[in-house]
C-alpha atoms as a PDB file:
ATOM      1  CA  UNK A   1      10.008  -0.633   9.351  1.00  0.00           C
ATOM      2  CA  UNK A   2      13.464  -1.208  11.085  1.00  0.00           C
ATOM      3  CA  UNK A   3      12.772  -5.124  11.162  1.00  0.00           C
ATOM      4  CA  UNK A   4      12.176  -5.296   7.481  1.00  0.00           C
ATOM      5  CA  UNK A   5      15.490  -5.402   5.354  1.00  0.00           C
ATOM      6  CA  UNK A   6      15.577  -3.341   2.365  1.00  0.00           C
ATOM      7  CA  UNK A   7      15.682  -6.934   0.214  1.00  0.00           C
ATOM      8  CA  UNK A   8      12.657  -7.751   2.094  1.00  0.00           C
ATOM      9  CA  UNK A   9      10.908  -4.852   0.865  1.00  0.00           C
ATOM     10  CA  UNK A  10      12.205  -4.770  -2.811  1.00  0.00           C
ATOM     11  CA  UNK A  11      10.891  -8.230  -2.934  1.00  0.00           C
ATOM     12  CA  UNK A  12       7.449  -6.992  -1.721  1.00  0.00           C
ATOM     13  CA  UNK A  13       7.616  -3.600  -4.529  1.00  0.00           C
ATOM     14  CA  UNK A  14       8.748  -6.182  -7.464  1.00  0.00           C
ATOM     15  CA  UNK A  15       5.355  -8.594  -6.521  1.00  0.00           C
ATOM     16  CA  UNK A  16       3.221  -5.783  -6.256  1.00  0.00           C
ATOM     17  CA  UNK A  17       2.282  -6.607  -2.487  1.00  0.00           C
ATOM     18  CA  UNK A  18       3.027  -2.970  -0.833  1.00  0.00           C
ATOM     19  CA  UNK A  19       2.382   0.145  -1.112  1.00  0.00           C
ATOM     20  CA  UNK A  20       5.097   2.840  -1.572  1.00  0.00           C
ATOM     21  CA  UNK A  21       6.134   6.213  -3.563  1.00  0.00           C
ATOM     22  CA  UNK A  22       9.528   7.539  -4.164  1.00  0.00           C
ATOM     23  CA  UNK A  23      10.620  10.512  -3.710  1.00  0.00           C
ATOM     24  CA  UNK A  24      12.918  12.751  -6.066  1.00  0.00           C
ATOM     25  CA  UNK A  25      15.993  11.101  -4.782  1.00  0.00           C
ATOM     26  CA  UNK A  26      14.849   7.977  -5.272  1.00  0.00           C
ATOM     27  CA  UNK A  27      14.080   6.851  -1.687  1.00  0.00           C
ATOM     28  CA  UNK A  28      10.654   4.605  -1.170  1.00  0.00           C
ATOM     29  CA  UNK A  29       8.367   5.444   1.812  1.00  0.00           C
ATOM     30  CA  UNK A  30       6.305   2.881   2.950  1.00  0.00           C
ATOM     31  CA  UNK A  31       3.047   4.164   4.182  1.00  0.00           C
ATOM     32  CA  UNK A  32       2.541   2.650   8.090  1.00  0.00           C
ATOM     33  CA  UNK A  33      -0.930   2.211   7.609  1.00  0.00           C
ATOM     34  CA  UNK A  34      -0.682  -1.104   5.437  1.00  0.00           C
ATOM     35  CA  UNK A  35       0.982  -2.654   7.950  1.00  0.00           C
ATOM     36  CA  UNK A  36       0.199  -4.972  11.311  1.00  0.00           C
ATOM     37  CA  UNK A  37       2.091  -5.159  14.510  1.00  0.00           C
ATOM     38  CA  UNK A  38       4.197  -7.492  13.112  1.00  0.00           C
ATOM     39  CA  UNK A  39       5.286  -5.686   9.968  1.00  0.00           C
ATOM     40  CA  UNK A  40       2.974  -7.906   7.667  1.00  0.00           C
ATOM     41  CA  UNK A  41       0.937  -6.056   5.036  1.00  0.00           C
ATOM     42  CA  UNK A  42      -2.617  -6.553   5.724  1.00  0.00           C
ATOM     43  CA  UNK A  43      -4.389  -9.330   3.810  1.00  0.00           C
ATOM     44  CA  UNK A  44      -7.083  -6.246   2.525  1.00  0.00           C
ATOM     45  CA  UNK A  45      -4.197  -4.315   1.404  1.00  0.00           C
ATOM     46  CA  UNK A  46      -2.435  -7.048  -0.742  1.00  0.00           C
ATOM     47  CA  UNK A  47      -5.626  -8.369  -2.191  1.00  0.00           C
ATOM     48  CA  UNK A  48      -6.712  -4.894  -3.651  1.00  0.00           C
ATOM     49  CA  UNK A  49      -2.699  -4.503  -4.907  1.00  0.00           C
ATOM     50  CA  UNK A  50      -3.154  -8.034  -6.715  1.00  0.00           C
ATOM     51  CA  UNK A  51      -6.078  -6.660  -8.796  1.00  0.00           C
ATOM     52  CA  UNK A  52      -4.404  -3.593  -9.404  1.00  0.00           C
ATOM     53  CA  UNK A  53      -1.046  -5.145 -10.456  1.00  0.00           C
ATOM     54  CA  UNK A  54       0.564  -2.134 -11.613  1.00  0.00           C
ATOM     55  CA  UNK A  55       3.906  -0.138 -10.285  1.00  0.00           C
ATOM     56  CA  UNK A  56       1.748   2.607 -10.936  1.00  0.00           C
ATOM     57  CA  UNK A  57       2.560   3.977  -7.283  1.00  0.00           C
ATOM     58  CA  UNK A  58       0.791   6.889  -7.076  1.00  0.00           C
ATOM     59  CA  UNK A  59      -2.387   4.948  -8.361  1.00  0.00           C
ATOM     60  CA  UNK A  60      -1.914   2.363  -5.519  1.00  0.00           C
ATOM     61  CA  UNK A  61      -1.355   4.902  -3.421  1.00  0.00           C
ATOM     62  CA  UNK A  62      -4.649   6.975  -4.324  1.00  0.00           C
ATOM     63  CA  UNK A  63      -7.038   3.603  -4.958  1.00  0.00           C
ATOM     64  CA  UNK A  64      -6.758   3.549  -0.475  1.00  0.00           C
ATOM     65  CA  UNK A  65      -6.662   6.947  -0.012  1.00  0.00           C
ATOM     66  CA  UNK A  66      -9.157   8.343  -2.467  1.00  0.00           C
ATOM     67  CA  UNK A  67     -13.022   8.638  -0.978  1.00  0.00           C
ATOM     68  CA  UNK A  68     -15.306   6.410  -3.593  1.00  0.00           C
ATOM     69  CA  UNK A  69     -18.540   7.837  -5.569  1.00  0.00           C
ATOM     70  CA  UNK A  70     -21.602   7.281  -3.863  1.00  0.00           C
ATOM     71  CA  UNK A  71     -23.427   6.928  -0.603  1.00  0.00           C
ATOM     72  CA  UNK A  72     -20.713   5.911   1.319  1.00  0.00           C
ATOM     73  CA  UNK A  73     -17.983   8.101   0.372  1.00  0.00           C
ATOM     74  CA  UNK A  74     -14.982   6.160   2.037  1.00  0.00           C
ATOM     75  CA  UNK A  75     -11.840   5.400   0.627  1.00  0.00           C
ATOM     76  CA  UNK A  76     -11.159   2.098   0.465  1.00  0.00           C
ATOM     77  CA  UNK A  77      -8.408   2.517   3.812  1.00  0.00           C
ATOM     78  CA  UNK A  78     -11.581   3.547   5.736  1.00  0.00           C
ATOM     79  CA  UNK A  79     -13.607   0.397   4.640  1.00  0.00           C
ATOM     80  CA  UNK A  80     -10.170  -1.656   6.146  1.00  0.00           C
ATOM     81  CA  UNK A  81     -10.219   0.015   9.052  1.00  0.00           C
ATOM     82  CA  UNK A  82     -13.750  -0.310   9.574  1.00  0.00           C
END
């Protein structure tokens, strides 16, 4: 995350095109796996956080993490990975 400036990033929370938490203090953690190698939030990840549209973070966060109902059973993260 060092080549992304923290502008950069509030840009990205404001639009709702990444995926972060913050912590008690106040500090945002970025989790790596939205990211490329070249620090660019992958085109999976910022479609599904343009239908959510919410700064909701812990709901972003859970939508990828969270396992869906069914057959499958993958979170959305494993079906982008896939």
């Amino acid at each position: 995350m060092a080549d992304i400036t923290r502008q950069a990033l509030k840009r990205r929370r404001d639009s709702f095109t990444v995926v972060y938490w913050t912590d008690a203090k106040g500090h945002c953690w970025y989790p790596k796996w939205q990211f490329d190698g070249n620090n660019q939030v992958l085109p999976e990840v910022r479609a599904i956080l343009e239908l959510l549209h919410t700064h909701d973070t812990w709901h972003a966060l859970t939508t990828f993490l969270v396992p869906a109902v069914g057959d499958l059973g993958e979170s959305p993260l494993d079906l982008i990975r896939a």
